[in-house]
Every structure is written in structure tokens, then in C-alpha cells.
PDB file of N, CA and C in Angstrom:
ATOM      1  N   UNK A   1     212.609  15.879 118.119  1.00  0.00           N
ATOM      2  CA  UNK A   1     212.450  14.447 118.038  1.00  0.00           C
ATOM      3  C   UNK A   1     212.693  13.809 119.400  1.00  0.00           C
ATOM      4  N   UNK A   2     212.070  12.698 119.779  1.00  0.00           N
ATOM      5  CA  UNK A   2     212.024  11.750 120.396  1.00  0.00           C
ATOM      6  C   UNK A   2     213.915  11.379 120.655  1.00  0.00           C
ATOM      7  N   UNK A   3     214.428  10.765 121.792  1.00  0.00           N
ATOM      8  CA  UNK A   3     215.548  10.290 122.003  1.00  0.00           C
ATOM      9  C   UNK A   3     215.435   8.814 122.123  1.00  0.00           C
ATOM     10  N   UNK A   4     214.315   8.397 122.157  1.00  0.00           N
ATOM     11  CA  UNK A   4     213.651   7.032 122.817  1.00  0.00           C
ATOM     12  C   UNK A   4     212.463   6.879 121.823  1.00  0.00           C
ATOM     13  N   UNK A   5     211.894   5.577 121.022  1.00  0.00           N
ATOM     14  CA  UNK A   5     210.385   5.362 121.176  1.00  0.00           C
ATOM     15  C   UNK A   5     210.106   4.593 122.030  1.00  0.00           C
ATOM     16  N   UNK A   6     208.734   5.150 122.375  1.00  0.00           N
ATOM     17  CA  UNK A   6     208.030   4.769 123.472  1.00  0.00           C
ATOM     18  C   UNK A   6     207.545   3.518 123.478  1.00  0.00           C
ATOM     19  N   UNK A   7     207.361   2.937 124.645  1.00  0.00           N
ATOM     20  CA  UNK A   7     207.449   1.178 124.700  1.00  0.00           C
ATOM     21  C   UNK A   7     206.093   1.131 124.284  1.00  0.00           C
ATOM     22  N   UNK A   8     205.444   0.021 123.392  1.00  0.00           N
ATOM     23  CA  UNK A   8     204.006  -0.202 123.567  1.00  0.00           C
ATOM     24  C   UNK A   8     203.542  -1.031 124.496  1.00  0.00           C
ATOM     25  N   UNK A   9     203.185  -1.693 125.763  1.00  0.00           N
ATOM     26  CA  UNK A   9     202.639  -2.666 126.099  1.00  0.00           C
ATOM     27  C   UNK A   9     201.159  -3.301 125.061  1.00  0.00           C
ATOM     28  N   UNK A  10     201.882  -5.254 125.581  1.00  0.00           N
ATOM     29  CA  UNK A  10     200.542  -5.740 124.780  1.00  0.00           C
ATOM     30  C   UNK A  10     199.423  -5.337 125.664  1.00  0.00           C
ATOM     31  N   UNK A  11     198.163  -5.590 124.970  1.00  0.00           N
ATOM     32  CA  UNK A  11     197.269  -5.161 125.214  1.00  0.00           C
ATOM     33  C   UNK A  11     196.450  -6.551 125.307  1.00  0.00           C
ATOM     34  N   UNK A  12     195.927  -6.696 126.298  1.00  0.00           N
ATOM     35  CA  UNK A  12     195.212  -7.978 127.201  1.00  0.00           C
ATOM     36  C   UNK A  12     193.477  -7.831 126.272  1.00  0.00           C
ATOM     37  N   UNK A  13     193.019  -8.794 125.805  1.00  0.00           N
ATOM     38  CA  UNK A  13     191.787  -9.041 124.846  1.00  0.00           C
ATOM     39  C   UNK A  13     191.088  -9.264 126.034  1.00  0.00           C
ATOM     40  N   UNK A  14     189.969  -9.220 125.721  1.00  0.00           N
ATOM     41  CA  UNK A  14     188.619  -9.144 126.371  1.00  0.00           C
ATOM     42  C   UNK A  14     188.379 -10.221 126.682  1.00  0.00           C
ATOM     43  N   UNK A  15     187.342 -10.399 127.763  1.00  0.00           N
ATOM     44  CA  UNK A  15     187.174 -12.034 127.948  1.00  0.00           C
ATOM     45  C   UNK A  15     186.246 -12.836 127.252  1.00  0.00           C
ATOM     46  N   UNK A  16     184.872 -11.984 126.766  1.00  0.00           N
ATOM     47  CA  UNK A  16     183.762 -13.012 126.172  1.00  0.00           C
ATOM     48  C   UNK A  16     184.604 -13.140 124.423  1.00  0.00           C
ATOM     49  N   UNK A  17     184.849 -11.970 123.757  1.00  0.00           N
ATOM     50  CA  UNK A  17     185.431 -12.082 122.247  1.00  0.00           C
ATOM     51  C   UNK A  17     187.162 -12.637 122.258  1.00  0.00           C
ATOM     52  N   UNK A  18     187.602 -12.418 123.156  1.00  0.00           N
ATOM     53  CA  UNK A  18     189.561 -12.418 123.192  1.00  0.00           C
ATOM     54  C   UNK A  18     189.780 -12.022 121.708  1.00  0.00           C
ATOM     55  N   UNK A  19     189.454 -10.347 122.028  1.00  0.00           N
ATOM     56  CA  UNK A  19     189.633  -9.511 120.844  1.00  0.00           C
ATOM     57  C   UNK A  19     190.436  -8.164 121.425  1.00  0.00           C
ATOM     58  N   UNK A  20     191.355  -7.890 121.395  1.00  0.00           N
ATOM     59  CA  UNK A  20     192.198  -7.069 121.567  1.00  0.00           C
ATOM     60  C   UNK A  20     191.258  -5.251 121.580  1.00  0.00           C
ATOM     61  N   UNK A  21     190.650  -5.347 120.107  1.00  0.00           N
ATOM     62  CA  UNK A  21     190.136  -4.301 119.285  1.00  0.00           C
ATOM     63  C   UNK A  21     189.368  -3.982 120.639  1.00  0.00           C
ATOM     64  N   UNK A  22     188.390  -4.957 121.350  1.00  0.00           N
ATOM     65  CA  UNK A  22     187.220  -4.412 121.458  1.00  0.00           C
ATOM     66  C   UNK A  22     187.798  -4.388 123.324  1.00  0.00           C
ATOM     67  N   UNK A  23     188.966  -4.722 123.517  1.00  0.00           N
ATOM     68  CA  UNK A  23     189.271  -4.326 124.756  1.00  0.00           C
ATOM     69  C   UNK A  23     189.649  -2.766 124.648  1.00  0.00           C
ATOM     70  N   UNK A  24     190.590  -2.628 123.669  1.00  0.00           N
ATOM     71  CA  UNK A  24     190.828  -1.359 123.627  1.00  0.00           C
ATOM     72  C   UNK A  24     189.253  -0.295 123.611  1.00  0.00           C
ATOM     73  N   UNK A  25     188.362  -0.310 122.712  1.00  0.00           N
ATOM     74  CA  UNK A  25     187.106  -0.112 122.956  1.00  0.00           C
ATOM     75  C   UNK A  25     186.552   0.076 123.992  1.00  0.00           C
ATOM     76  N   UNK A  26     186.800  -0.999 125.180  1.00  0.00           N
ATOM     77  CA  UNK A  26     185.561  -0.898 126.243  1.00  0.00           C
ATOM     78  C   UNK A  26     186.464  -0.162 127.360  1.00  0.00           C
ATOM     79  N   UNK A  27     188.162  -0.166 127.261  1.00  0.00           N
ATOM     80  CA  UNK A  27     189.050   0.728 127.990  1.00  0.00           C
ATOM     81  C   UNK A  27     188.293   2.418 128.043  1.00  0.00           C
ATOM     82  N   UNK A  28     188.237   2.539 126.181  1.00  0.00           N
ATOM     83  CA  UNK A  28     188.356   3.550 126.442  1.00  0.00           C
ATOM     84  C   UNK A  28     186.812   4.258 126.651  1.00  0.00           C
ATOM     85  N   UNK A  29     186.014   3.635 126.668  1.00  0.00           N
ATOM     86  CA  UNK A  29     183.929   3.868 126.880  1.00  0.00           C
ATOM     87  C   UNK A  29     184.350   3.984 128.686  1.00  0.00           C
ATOM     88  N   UNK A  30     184.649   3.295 129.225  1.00  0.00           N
ATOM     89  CA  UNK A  30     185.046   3.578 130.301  1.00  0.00           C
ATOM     90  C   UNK A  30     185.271   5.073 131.232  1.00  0.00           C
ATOM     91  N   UNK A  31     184.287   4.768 132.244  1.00  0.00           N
ATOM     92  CA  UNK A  31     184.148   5.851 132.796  1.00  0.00           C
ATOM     93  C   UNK A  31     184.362   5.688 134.354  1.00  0.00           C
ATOM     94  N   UNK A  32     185.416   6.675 135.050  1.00  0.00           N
ATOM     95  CA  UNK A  32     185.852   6.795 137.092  1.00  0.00           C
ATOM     96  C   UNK A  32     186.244   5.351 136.403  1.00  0.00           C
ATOM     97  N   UNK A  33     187.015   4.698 136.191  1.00  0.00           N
ATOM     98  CA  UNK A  33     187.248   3.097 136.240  1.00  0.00           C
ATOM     99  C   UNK A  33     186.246   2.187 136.280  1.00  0.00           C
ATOM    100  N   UNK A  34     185.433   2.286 135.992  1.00  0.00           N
ATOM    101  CA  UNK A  34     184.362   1.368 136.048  1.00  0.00           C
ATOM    102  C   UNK A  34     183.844   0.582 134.508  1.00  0.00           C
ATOM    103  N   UNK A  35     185.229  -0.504 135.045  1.00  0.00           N
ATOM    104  CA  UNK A  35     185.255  -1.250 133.734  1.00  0.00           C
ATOM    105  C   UNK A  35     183.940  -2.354 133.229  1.00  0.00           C
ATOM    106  N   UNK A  36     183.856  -2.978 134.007  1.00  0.00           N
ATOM    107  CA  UNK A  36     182.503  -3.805 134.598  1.00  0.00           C
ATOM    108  C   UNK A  36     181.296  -3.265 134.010  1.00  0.00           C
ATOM    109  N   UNK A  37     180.924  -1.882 134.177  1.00  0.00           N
ATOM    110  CA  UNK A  37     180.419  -1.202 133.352  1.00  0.00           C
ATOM    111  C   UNK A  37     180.432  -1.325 131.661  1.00  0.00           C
ATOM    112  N   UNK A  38     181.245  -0.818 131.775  1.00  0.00           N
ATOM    113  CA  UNK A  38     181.793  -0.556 130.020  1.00  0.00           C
ATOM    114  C   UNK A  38     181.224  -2.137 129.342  1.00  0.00           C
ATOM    115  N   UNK A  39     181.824  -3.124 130.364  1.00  0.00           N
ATOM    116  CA  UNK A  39     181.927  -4.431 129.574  1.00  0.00           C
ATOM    117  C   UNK A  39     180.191  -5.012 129.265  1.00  0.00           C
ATOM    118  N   UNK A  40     179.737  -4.789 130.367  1.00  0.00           N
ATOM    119  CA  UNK A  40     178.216  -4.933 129.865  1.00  0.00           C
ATOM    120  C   UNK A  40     177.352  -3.921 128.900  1.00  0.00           C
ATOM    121  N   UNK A  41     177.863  -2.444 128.480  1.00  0.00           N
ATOM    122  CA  UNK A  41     177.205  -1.900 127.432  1.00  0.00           C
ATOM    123  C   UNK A  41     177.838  -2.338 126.597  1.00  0.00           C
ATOM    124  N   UNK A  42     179.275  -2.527 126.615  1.00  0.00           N
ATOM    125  CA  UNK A  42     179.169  -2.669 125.035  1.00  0.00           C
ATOM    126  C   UNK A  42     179.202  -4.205 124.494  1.00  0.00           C
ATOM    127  N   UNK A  43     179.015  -5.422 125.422  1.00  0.00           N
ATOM    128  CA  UNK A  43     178.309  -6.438 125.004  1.00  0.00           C
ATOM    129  C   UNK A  43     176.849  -6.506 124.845  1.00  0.00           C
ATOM    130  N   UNK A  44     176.154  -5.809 125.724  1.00  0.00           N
ATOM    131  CA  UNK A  44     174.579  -5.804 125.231  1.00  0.00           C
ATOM    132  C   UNK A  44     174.668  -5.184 123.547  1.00  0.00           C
ATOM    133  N   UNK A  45     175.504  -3.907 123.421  1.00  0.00           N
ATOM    134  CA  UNK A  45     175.242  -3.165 122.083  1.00  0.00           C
ATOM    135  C   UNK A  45     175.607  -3.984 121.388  1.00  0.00           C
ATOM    136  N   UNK A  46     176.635  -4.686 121.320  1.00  0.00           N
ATOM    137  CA  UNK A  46     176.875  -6.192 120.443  1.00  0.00           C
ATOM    138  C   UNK A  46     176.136  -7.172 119.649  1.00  0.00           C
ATOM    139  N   UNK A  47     175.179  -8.069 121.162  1.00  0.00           N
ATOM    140  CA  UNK A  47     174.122  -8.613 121.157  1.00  0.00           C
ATOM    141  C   UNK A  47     172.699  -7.545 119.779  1.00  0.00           C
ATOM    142  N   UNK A  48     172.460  -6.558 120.519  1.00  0.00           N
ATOM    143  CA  UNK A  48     171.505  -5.799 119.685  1.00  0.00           C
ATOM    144  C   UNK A  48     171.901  -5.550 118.305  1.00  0.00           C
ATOM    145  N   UNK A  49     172.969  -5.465 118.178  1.00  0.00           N
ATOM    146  CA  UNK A  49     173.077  -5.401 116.345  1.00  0.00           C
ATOM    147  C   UNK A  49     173.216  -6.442 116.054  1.00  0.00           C
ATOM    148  N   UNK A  50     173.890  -7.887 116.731  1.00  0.00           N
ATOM    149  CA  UNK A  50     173.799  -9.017 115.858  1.00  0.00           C
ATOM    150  C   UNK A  50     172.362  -9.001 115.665  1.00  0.00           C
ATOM    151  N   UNK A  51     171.111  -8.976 116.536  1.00  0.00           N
ATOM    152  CA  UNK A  51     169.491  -9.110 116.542  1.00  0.00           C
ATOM    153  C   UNK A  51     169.223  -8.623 115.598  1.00  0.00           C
ATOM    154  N   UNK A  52     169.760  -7.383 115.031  1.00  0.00           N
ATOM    155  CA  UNK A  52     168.962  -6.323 114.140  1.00  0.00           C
ATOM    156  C   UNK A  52     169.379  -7.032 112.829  1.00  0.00           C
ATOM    157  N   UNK A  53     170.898  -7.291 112.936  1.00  0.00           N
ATOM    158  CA  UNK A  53     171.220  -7.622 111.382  1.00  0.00           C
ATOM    159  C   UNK A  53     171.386  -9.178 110.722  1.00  0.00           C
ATOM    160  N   UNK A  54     171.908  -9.860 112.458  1.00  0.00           N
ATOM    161  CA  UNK A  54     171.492 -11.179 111.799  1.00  0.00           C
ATOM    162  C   UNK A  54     173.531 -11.701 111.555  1.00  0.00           C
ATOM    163  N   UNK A  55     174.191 -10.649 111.741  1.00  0.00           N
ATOM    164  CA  UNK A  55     175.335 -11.430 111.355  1.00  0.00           C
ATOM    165  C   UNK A  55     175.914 -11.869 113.007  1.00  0.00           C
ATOM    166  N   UNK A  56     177.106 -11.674 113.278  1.00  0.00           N
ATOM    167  CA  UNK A  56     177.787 -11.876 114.582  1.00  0.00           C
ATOM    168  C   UNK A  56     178.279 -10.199 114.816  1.00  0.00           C
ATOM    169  N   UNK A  57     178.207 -10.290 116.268  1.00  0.00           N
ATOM    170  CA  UNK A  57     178.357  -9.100 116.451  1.00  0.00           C
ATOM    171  C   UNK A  57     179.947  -8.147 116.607  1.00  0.00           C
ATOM    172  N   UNK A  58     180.854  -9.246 116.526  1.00  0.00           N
ATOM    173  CA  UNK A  58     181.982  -9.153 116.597  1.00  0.00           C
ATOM    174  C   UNK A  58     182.169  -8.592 115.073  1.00  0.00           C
ATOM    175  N   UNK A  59     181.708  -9.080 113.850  1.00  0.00           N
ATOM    176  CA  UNK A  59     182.126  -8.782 112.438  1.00  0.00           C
ATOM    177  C   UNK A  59     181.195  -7.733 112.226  1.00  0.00           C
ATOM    178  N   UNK A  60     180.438  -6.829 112.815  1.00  0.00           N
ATOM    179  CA  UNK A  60     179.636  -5.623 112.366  1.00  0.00           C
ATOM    180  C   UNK A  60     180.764  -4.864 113.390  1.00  0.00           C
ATOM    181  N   UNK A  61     181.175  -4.690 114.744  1.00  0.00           N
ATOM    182  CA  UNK A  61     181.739  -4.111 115.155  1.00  0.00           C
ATOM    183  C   UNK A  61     183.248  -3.846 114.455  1.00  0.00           C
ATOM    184  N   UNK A  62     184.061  -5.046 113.584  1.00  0.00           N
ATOM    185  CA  UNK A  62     185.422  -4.498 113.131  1.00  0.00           C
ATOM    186  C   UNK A  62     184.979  -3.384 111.997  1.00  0.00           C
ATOM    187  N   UNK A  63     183.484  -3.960 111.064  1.00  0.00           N
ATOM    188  CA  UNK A  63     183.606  -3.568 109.744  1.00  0.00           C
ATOM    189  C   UNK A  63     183.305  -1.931 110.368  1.00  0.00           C
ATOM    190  N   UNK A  64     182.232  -1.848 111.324  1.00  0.00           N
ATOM    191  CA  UNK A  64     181.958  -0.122 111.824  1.00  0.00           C
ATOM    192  C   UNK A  64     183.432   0.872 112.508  1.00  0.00           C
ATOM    193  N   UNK A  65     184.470  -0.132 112.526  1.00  0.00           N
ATOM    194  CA  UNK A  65     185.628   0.562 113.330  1.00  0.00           C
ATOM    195  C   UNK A  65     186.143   0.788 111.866  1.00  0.00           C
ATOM    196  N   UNK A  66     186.609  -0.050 110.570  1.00  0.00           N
ATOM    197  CA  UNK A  66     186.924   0.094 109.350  1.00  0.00           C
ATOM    198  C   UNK A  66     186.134   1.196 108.852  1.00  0.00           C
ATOM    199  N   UNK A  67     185.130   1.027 108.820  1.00  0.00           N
ATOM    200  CA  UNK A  67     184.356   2.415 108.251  1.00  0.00           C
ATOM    201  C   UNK A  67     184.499   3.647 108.626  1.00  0.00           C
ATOM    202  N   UNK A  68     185.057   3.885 110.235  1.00  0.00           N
ATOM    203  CA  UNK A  68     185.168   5.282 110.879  1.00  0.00           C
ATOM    204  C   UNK A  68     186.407   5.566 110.984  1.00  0.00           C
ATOM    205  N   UNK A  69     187.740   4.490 110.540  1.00  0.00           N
ATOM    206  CA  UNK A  69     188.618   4.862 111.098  1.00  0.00           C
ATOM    207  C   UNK A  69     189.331   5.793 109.787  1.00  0.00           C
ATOM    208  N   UNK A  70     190.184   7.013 109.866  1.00  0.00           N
ATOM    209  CA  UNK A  70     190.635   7.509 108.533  1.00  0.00           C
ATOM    210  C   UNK A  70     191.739   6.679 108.037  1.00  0.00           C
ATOM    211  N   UNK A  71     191.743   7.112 106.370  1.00  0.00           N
ATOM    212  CA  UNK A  71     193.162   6.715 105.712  1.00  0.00           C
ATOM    213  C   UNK A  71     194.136   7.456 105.833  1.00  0.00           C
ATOM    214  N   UNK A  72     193.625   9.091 105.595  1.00  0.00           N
ATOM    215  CA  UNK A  72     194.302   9.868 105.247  1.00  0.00           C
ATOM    216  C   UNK A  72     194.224  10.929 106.259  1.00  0.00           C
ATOM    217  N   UNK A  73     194.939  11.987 106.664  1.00  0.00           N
ATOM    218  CA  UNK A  73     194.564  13.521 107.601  1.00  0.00           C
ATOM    219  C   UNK A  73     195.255  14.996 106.863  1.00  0.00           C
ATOM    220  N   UNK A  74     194.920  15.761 107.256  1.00  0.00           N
ATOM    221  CA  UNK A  74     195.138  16.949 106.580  1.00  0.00           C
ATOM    222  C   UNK A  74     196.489  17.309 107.669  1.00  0.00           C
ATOM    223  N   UNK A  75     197.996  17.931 107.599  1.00  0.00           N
ATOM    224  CA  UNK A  75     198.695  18.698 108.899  1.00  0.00           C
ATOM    225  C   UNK A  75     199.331  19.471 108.684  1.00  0.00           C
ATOM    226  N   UNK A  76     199.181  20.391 109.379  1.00  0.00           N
ATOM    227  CA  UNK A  76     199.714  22.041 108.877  1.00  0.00           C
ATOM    228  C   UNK A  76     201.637  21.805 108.535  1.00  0.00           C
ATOM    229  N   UNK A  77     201.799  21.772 107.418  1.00  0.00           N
ATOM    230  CA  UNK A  77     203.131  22.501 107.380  1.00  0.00           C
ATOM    231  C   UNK A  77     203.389  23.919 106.660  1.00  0.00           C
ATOM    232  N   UNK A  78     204.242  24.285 107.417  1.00  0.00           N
ATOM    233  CA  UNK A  78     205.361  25.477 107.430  1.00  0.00           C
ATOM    234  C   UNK A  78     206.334  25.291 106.273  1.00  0.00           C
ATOM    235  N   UNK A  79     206.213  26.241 105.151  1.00  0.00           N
ATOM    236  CA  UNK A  79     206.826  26.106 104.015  1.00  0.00           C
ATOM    237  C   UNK A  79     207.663  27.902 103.620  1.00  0.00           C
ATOM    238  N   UNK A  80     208.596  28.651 103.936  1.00  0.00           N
ATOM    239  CA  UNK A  80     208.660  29.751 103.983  1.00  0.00           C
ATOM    240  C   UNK A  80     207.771  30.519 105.371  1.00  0.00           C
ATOM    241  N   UNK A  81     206.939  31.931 104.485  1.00  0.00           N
ATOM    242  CA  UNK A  81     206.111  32.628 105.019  1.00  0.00           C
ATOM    243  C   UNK A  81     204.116  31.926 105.419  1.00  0.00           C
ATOM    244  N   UNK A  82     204.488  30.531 104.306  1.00  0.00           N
ATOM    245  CA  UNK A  82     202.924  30.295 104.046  1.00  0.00           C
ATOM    246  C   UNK A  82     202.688  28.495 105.313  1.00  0.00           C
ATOM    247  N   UNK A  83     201.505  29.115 105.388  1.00  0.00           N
ATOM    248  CA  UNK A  83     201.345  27.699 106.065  1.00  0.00           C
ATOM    249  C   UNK A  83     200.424  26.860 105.336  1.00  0.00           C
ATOM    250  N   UNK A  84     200.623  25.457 104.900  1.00  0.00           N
ATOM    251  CA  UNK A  84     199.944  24.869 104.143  1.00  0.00           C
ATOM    252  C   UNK A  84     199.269  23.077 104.718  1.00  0.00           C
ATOM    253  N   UNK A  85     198.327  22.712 104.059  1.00  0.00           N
ATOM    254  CA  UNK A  85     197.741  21.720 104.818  1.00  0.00           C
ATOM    255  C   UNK A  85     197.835  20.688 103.767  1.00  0.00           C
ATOM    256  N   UNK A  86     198.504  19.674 104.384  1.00  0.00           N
ATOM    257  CA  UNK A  86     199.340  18.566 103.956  1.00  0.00           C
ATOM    258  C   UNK A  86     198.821  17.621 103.781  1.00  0.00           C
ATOM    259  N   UNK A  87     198.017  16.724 103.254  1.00  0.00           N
ATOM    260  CA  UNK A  87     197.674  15.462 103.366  1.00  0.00           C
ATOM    261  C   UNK A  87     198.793  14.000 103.878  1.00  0.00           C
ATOM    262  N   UNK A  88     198.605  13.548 104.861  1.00  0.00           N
ATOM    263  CA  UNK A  88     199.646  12.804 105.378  1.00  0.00           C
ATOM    264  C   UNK A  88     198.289  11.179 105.668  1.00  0.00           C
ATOM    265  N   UNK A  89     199.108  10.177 105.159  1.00  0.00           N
ATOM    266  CA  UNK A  89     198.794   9.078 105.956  1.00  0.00           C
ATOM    267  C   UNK A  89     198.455   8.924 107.454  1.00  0.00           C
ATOM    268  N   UNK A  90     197.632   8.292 107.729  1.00  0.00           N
ATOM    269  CA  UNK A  90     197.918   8.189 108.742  1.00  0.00           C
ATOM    270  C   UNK A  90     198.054   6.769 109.694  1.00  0.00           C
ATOM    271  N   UNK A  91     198.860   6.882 110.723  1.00  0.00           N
ATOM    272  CA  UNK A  91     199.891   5.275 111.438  1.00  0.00           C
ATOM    273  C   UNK A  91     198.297   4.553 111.784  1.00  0.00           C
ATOM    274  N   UNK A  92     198.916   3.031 111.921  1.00  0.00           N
ATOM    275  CA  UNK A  92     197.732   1.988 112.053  1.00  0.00           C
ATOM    276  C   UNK A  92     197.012   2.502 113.675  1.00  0.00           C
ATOM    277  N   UNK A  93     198.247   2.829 114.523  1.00  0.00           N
ATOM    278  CA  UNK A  93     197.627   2.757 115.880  1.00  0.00           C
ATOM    279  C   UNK A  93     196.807   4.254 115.953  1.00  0.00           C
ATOM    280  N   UNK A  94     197.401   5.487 115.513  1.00  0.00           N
ATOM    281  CA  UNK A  94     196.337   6.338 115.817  1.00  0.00           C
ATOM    282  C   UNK A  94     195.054   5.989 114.867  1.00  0.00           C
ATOM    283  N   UNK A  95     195.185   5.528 113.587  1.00  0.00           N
ATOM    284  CA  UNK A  95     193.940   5.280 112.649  1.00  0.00           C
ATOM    285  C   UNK A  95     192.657   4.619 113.818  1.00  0.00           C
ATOM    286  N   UNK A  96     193.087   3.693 114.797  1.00  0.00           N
ATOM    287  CA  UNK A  96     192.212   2.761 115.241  1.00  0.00           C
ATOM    288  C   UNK A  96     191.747   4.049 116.679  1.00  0.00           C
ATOM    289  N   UNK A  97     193.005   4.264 117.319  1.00  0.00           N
ATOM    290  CA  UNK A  97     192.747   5.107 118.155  1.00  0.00           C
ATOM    291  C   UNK A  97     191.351   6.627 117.493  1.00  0.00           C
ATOM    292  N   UNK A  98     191.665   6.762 116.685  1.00  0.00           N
ATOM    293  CA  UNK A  98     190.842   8.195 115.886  1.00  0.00           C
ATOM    294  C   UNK A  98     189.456   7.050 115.995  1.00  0.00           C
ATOM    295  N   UNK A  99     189.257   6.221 115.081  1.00  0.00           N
ATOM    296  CA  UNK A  99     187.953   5.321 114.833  1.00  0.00           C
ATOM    297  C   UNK A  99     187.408   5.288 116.260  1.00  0.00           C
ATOM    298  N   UNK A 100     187.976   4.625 117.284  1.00  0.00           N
ATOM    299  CA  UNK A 100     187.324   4.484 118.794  1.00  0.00           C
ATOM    300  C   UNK A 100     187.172   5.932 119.257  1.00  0.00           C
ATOM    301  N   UNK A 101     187.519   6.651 119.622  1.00  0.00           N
ATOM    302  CA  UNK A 101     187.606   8.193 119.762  1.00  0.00           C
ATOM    303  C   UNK A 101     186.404   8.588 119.338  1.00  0.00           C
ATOM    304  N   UNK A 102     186.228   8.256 117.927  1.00  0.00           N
ATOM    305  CA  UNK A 102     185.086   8.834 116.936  1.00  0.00           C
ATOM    306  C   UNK A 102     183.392   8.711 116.877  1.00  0.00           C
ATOM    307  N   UNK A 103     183.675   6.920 117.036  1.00  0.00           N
ATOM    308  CA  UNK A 103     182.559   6.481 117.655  1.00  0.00           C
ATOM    309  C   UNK A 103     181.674   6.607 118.990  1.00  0.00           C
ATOM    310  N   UNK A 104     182.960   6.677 119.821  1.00  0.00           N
ATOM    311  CA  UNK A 104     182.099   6.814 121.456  1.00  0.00           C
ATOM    312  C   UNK A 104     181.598   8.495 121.214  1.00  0.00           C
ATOM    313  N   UNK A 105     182.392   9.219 120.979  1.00  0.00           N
ATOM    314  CA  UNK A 105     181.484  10.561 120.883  1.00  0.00           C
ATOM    315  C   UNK A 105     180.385  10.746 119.829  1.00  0.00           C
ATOM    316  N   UNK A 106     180.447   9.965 118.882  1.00  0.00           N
ATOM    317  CA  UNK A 106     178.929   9.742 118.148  1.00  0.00           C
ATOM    318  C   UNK A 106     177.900   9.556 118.320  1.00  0.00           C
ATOM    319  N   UNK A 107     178.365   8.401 120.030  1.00  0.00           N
ATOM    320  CA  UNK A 107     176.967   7.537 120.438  1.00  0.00           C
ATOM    321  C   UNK A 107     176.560   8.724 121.320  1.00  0.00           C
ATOM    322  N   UNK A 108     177.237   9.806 121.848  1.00  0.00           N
ATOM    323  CA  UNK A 108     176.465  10.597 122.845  1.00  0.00           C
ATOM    324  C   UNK A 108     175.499  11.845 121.663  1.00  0.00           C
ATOM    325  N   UNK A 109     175.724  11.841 120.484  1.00  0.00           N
ATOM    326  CA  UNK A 109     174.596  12.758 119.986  1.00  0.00           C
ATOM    327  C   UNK A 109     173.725  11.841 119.667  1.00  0.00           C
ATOM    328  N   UNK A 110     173.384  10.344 119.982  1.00  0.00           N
ATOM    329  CA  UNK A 110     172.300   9.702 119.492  1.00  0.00           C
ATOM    330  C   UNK A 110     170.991  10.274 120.386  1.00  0.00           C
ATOM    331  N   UNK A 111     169.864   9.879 120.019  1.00  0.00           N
ATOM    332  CA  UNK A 111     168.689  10.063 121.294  1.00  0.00           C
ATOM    333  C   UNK A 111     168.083   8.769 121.668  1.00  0.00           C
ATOM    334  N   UNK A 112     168.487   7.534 121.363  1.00  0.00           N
ATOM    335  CA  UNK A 112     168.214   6.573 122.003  1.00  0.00           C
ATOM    336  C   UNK A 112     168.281   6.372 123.782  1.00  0.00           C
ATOM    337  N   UNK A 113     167.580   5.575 124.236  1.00  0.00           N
ATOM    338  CA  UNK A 113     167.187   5.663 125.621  1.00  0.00           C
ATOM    339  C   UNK A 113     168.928   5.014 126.568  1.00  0.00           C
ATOM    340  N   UNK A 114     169.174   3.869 126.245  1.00  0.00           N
ATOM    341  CA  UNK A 114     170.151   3.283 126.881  1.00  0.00           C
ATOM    342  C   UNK A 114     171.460   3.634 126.151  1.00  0.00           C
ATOM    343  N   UNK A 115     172.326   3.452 126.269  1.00  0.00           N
ATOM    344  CA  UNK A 115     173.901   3.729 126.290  1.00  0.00           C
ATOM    345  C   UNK A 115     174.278   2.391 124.955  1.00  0.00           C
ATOM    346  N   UNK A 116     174.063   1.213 125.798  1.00  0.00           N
ATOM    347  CA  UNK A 116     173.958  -0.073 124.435  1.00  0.00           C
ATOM    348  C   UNK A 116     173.055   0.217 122.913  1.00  0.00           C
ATOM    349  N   UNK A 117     171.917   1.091 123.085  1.00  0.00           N
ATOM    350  CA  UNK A 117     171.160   1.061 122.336  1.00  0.00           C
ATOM    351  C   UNK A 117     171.873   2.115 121.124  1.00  0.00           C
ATOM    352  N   UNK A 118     172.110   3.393 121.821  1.00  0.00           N
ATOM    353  CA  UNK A 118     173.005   3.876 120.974  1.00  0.00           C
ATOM    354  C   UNK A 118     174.468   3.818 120.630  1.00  0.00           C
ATOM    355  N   UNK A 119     175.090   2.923 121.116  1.00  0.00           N
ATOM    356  CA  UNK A 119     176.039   2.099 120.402  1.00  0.00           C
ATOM    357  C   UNK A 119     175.561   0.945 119.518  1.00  0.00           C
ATOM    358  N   UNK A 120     174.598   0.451 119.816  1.00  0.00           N
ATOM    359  CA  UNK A 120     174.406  -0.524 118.678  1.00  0.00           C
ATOM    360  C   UNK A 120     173.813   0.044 117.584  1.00  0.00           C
TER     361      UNK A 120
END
């Protein structure tokens, strides 16, 4: 065990949404530091699904992070000689962390042309 938990710092929201979620998001799409980057794909991919669906693009992006993120995880415990796989809850911050994680490596098996396109 831990002797300490670890401090969280807040986490600074984005500038066009001042949405926390989708800073964490474009942190982690982020590639060599090139945030500037990040911030224009994943506002164009934004833009393109509000187009497609017609709602705001901020409320298709929480409901697609809700949809990917888990409830539940499987984790090995040690019971005697046998090792067995546990169903455990899982905490709000890795749930969101797993969902972002999940998604950005999704968008790289898409075959769409641009980076926005297959995020949106």
C-alpha cells in the first residue's frame, strides 16, 4: 500500500467548450506536445458530428465517452493455489481514463482520410 495518496491537480477546461472532459481528451490525442494540434482535430471532429447528427457536438462527445467507458473489469485474485478473475468496479477516474484511452486507439483502425474524420 501507498503511505501517501497521490495529489490530483485540477485540471484546466478547454477554451472553445470550458469542459474539463474534453481537455483531458485533447491532452491525451496529443502528440511530441503539440497541443495546438490536438485542439484543432478534435474540434473539427466535433463540428463534423454535430453536421452529421444535428445535435451539439459537445453532447454526442460525453454520451460516446459514456458509451465506451466500463462499469465493471475482470482482476486476477490469488485465492490459495488457484488464481481467479474477479469482477471489480471500477473508480470514476480510471473509468474516464479507460473510455479516452479506448477511443483514441479506435480512431487509428478507422480508414477514413483525416484524423477529425475518424474521430468524428
Amino acid at each position: 500500500m501507498r503511505k501517501h495518496k497521490a495529489i490530483l491537480r485540477p485540471r484546466v477546461a478547454d477554451p472553445k467548450y470550458n469542459d474539463t472532459l474534453v481537455s483531458q481528451f485533447i491532452n491525451s490525442l496529443m502528440l511530441a506536445g503539440r497541443k495546438s494540434t490536438a485542439q484543432r482535430i478534435m474540434y473539427e471532429a466535433m463540428d463534423i458530428a454535430q453536421e452529421r447528427s444535428g445535435q451539439p457536438g459537445l453532447d454526442i462527445f460525453k454520451k460516446a465517452m459514456t458509451n465506451a467507458a466500463p462499469l465493471i473489469e475482470v482482476r486476477s485474485r490469488r485465492v490459495g493455489g488457484a488464481t481467479y478473475q474477479v469482477p471489480t468496479e471500477v473508480r470514476t477516474e480510471r473509468r474516464t481514463a479507460l473510455g479516452v484511452r479506448w477511443l483514441i486507439n479506435y480512431r487509428c483502425a478507422r480508414g477514413e482520410k483525416s484524423m477529425a474524420q475518424r474521430l468524428a
